[in-house]
C-alpha atoms as a PDB file:
ATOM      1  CA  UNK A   1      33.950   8.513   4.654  1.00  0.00           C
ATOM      2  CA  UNK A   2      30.828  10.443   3.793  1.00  0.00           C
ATOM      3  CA  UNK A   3      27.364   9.549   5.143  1.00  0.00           C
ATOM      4  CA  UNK A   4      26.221   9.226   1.282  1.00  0.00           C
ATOM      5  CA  UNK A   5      29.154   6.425   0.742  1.00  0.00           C
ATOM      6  CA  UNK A   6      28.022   2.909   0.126  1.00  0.00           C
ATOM      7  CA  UNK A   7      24.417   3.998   0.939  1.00  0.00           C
ATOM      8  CA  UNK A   8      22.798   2.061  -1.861  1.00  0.00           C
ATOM      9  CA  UNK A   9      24.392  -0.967  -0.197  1.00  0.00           C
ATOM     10  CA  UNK A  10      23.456   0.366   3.142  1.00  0.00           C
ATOM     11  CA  UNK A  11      20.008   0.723   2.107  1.00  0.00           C
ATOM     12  CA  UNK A  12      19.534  -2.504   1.038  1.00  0.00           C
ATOM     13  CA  UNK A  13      20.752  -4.069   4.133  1.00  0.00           C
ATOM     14  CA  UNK A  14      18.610  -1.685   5.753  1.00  0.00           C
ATOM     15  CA  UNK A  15      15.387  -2.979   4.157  1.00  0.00           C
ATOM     16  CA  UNK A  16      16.214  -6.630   4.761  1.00  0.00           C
ATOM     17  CA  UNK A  17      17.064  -6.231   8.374  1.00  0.00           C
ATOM     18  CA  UNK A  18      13.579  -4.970   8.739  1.00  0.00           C
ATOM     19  CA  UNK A  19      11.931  -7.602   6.592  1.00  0.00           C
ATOM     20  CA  UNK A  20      14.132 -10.367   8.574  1.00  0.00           C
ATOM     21  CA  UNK A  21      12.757  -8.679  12.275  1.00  0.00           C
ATOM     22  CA  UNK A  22       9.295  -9.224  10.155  1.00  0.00           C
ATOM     23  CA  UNK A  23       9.843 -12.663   9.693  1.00  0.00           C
ATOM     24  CA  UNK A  24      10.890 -13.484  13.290  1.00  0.00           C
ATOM     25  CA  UNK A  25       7.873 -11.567  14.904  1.00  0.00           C
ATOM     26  CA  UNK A  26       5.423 -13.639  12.488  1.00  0.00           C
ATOM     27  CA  UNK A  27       7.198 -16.992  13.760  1.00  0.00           C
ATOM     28  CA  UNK A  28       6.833 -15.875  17.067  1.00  0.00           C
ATOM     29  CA  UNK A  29       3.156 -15.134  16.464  1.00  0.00           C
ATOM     30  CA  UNK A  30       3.004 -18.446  15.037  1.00  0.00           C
ATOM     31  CA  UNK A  31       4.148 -20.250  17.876  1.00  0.00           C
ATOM     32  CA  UNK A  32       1.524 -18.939  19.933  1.00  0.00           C
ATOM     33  CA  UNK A  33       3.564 -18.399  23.396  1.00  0.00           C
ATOM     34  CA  UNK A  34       3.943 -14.580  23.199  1.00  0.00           C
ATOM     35  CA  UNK A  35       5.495 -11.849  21.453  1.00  0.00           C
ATOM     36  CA  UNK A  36       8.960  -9.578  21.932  1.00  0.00           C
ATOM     37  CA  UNK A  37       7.872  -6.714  23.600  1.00  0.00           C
ATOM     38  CA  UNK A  38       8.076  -4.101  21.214  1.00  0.00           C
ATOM     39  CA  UNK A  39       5.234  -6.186  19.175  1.00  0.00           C
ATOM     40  CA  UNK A  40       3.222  -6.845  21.910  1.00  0.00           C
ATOM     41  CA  UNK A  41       0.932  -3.379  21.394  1.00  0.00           C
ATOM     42  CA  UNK A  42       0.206  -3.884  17.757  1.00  0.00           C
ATOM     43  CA  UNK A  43      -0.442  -7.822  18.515  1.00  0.00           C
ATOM     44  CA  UNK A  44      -2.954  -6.776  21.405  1.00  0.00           C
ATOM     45  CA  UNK A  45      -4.603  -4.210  18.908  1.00  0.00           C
ATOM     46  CA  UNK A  46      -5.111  -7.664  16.901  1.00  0.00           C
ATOM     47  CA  UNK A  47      -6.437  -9.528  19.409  1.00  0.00           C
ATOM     48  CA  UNK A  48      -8.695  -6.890  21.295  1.00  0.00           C
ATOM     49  CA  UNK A  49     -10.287  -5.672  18.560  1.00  0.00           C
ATOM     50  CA  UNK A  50      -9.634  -7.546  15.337  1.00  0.00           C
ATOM     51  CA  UNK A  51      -7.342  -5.289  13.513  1.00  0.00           C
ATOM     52  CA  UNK A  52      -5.041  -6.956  10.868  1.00  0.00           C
ATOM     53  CA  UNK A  53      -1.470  -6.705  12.358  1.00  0.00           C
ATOM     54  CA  UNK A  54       0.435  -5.051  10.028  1.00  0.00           C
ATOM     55  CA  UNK A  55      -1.819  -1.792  10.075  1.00  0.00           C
ATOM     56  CA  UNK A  56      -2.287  -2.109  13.757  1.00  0.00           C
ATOM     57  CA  UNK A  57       1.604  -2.120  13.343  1.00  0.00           C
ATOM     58  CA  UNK A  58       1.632   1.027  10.763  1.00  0.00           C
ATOM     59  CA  UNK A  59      -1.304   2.668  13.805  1.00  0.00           C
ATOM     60  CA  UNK A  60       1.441   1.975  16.204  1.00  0.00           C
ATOM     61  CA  UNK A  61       4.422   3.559  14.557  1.00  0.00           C
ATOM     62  CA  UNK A  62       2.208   7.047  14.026  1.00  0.00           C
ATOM     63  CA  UNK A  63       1.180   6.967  17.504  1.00  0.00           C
ATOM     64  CA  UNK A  64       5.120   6.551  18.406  1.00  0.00           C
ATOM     65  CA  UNK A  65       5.800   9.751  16.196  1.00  0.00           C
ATOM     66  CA  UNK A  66       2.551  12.233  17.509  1.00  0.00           C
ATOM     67  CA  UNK A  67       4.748  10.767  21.016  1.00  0.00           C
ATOM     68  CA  UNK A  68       7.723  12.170  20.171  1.00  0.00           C
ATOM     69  CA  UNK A  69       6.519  15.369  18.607  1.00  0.00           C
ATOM     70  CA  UNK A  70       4.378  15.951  21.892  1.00  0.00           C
ATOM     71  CA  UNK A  71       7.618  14.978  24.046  1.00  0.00           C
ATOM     72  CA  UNK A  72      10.443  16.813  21.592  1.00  0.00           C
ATOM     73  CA  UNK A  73       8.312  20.236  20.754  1.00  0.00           C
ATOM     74  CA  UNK A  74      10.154  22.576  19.151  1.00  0.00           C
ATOM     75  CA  UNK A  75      13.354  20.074  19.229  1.00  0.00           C
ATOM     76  CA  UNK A  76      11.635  17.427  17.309  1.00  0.00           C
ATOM     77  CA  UNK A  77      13.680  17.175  13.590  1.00  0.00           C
ATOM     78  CA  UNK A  78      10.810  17.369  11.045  1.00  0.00           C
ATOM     79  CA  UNK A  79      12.702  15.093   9.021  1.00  0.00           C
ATOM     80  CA  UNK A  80      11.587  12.182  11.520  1.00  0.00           C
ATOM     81  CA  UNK A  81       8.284  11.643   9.912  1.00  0.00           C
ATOM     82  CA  UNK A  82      10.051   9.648   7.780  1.00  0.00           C
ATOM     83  CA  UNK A  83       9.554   7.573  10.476  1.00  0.00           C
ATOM     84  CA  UNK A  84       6.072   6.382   9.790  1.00  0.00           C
ATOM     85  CA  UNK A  85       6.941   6.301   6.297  1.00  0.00           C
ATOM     86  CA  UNK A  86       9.408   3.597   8.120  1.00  0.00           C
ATOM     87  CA  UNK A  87       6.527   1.979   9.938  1.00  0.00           C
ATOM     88  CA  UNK A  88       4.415   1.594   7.119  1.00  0.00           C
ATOM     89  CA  UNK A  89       7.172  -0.441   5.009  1.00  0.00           C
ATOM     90  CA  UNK A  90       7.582  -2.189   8.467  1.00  0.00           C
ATOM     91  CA  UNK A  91       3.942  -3.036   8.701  1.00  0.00           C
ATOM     92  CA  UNK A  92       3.484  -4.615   5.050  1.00  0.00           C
ATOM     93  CA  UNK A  93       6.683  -6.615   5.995  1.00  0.00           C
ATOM     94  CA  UNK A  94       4.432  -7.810   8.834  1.00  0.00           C
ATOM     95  CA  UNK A  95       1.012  -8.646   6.807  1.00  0.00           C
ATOM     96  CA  UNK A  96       3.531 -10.403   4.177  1.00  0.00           C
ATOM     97  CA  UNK A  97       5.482 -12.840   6.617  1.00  0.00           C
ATOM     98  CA  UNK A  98       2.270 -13.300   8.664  1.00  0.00           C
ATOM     99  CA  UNK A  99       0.882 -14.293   5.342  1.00  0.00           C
ATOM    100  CA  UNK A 100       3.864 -16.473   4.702  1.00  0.00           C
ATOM    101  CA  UNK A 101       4.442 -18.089   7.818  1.00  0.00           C
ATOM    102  CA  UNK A 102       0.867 -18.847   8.453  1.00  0.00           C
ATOM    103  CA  UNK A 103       0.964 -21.504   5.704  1.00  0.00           C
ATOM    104  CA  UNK A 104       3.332 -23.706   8.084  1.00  0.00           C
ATOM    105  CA  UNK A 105       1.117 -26.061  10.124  1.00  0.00           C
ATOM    106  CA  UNK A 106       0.120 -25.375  13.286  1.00  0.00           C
ATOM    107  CA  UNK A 107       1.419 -27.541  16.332  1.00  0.00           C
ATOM    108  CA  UNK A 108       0.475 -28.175  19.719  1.00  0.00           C
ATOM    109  CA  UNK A 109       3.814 -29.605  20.291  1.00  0.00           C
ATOM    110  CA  UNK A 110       5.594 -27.305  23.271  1.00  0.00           C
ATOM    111  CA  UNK A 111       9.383 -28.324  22.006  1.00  0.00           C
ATOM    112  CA  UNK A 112       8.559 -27.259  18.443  1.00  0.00           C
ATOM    113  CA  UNK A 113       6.609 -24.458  19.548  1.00  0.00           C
ATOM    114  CA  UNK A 114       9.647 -23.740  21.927  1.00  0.00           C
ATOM    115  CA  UNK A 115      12.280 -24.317  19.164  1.00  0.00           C
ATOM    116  CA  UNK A 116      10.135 -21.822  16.686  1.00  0.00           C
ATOM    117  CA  UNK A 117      10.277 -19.190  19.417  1.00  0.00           C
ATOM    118  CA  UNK A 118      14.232 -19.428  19.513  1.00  0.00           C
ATOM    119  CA  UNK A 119      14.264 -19.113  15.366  1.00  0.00           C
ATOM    120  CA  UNK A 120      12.482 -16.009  16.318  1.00  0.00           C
ATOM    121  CA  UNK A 121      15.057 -14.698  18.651  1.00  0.00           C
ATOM    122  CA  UNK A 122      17.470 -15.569  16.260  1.00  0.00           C
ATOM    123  CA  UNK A 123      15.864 -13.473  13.230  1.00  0.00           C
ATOM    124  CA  UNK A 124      14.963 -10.633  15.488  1.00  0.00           C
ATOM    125  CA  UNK A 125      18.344 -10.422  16.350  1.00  0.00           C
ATOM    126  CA  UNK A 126      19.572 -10.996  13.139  1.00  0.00           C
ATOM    127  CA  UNK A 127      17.331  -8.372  11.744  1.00  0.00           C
ATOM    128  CA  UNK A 128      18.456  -5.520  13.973  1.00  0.00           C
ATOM    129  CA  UNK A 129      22.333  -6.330  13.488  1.00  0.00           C
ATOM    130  CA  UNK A 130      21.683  -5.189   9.544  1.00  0.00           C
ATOM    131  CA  UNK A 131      19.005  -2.761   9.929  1.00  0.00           C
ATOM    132  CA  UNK A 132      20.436  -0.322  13.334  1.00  0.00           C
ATOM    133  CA  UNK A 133      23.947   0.151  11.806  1.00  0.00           C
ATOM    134  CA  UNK A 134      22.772   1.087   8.388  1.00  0.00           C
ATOM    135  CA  UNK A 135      21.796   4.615  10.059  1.00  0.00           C
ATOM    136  CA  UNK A 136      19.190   5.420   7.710  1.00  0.00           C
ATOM    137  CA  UNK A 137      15.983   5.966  10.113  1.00  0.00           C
ATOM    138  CA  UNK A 138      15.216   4.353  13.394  1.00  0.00           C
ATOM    139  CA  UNK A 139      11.672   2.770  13.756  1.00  0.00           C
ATOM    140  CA  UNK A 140       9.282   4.712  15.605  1.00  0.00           C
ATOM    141  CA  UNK A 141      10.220   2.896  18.793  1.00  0.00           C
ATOM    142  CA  UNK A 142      13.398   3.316  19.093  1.00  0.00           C
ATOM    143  CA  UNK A 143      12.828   7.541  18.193  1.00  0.00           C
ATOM    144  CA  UNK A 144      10.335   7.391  20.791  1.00  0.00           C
ATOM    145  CA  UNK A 145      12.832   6.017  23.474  1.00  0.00           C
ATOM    146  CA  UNK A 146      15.400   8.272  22.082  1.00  0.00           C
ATOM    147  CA  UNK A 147      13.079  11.420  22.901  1.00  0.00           C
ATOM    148  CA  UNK A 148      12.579   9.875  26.424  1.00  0.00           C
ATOM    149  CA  UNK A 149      16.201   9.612  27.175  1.00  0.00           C
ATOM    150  CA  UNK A 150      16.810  13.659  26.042  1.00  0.00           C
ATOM    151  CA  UNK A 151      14.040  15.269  27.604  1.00  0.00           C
ATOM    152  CA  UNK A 152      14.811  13.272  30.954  1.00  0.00           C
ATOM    153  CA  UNK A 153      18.740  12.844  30.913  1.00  0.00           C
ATOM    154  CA  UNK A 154      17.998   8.781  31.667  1.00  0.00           C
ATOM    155  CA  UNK A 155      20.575   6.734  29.459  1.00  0.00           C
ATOM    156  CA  UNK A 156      19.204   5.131  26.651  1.00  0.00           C
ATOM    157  CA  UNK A 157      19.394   1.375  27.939  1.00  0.00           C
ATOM    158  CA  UNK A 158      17.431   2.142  30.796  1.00  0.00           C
ATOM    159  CA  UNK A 159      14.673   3.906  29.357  1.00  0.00           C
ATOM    160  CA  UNK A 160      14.713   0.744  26.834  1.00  0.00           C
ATOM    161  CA  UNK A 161      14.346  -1.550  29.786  1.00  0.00           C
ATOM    162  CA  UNK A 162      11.217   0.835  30.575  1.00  0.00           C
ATOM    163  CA  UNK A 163       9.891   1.052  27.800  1.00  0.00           C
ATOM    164  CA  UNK A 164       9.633  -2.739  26.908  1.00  0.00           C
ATOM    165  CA  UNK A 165       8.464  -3.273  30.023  1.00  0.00           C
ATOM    166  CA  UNK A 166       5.687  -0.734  29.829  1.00  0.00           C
ATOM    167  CA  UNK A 167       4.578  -1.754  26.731  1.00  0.00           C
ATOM    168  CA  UNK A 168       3.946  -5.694  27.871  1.00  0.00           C
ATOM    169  CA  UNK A 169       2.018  -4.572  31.174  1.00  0.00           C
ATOM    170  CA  UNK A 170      -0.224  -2.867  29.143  1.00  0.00           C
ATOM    171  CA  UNK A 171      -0.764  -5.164  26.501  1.00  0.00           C
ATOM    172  CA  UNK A 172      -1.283  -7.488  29.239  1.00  0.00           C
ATOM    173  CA  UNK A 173      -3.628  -5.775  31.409  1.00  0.00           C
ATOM    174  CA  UNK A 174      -5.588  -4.893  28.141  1.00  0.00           C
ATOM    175  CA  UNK A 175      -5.647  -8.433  26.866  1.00  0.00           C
ATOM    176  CA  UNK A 176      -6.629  -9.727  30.589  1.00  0.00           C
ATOM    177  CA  UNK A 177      -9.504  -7.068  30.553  1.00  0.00           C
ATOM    178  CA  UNK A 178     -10.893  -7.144  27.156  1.00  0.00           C
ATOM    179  CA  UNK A 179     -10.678 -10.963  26.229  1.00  0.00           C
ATOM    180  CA  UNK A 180      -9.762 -12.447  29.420  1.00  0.00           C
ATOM    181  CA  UNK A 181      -6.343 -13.952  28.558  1.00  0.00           C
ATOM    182  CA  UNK A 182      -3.050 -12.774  28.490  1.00  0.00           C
ATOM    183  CA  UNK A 183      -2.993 -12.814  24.607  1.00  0.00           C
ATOM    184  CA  UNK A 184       0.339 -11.129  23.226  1.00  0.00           C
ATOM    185  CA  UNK A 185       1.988 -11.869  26.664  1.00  0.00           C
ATOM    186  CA  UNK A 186       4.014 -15.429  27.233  1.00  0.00           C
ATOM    187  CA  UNK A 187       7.145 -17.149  27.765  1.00  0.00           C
ATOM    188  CA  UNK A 188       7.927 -16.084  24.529  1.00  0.00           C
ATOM    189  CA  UNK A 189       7.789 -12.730  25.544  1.00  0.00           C
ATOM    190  CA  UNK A 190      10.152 -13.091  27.832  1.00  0.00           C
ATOM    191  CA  UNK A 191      12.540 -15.236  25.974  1.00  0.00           C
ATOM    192  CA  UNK A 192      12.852 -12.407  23.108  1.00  0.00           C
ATOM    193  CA  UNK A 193      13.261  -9.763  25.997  1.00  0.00           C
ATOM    194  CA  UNK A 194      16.074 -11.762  27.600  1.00  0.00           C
ATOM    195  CA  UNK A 195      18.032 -13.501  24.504  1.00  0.00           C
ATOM    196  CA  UNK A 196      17.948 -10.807  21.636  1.00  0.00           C
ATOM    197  CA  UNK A 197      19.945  -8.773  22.995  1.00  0.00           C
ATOM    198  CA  UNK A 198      22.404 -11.749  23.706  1.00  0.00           C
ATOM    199  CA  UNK A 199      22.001 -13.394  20.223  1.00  0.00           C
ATOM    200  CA  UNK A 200      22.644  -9.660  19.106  1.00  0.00           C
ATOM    201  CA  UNK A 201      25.806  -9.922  20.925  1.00  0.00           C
ATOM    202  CA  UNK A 202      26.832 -12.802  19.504  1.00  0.00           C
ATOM    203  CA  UNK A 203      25.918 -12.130  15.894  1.00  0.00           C
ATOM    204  CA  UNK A 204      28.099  -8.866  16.348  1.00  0.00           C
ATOM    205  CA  UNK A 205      30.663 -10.531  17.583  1.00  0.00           C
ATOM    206  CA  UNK A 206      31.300 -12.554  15.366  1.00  0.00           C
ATOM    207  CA  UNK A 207      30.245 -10.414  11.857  1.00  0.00           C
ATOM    208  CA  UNK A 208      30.272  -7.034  12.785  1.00  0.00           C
ATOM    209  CA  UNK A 209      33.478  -5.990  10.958  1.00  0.00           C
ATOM    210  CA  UNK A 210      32.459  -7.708   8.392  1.00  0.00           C
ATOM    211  CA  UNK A 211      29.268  -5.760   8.275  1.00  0.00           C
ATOM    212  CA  UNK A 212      31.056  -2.391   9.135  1.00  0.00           C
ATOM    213  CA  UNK A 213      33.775  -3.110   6.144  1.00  0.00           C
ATOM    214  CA  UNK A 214      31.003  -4.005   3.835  1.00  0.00           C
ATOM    215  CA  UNK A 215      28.735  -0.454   5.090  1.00  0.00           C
ATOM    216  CA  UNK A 216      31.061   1.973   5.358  1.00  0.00           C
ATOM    217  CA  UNK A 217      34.729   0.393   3.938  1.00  0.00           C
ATOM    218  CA  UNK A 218      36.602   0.332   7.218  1.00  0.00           C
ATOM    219  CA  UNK A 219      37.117  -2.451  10.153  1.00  0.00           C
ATOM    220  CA  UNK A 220      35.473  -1.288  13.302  1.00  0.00           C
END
């Protein structure tokens, strides 16, 4: 089947996956213990020095792609900068569920604030089970990880592992220096970094040829 089959329908799954990851990072923002990793930059942009998420997001994703072009060279595929186009649909997802989600009330209750952090995993996961296999564009994250992996021949897991890691040891360090607390950095942090990718798993398992037939008209 033809990359242009069923992409209407791909697109459209594409677009929600994103706007469902956007939902789960504003309920993890909302529960105030932490961010998934590959938040935790544009969050500590927030909180350091006061810029609305969702363009510190959109900041974040052209950052990602100057990365890759610096990285890639002459390799990197022009058509890429779609990328931050990407990013900037990404980041008014993120200003719109922030908005949303913000009119919940706020809790100082650690098993609700615990329970909202696993509805985040959940979403996140969610999210990226409709948006990845819709192969439209990858966020700027995951093309920045990709360019990693090529120029230094380290699979792609691995230099995710890095990667996530890197980016919460700096947001950390940054938050601990600039406002003296670990701001973007919590157990929820590492909740998201440990049970996406199992939630992922689990979603997959038990949809994904549901979601292949209905993307691409075949059983995986």
């Amino acid at each position: 089947m033809k990359w242009k089959d069923r992409l209407g329908i791909r697109l459209v799954a594409y677009l929600g996956g994103l706007f469902i990851m956007t939902a789960g990072i504003a309920v993890s923002v909302k529960s105030n213990l932490g961010v998934s990793p590959v938040s935790s930059i544009p969050y500590t942009i927030t909180c350091v020095f006061g810029v609305e998420m969702g363009n510190a997001t959109i900041l974040f994703h052209v950052v990602l792609v100057l990365l890759q072009i610096l990285l890639l060279r002459k390799n990197f595929k022009w058509i890429n900068l779609c990328q931050i186009v990407v990013g900037i649909i990404f980041g008014k997802f993120t200003t719109l569920c922030n908005s949303l989600v913000a009119l919940l009330p706020s809790t100082d209750n650690m098993l609700i604030r615990l329970g909202m952090m696993l509805i985040s995993v959940v979403l996140i996961a969610v999210g990226i089970f409709f948006y990845l296999p819709a192969n439209i564009m990858p966020l700027a994250g995951e093309g920045a990880m990709q360019a990693v992996s090529a120029i230094t021949g380290i699979a792609f897991p691995k230099v995710k592992i890095g990667f996530d890691c890197s980016m919460v040891i700096i947001s950390l360090v940054t938050c601990l220096i600039a406002i003296h607390s670990v701001g973007s950095v919590g157990i929820g942090t590492v909740m998201a970094a440990v049970l996406v990718g199992f939630a992922l798993g689990l979603v997959t398992k038990a949809f994904g040829t549901w979601r292949d037939h209905l993307y691409y008209g075949r059983i995986s």
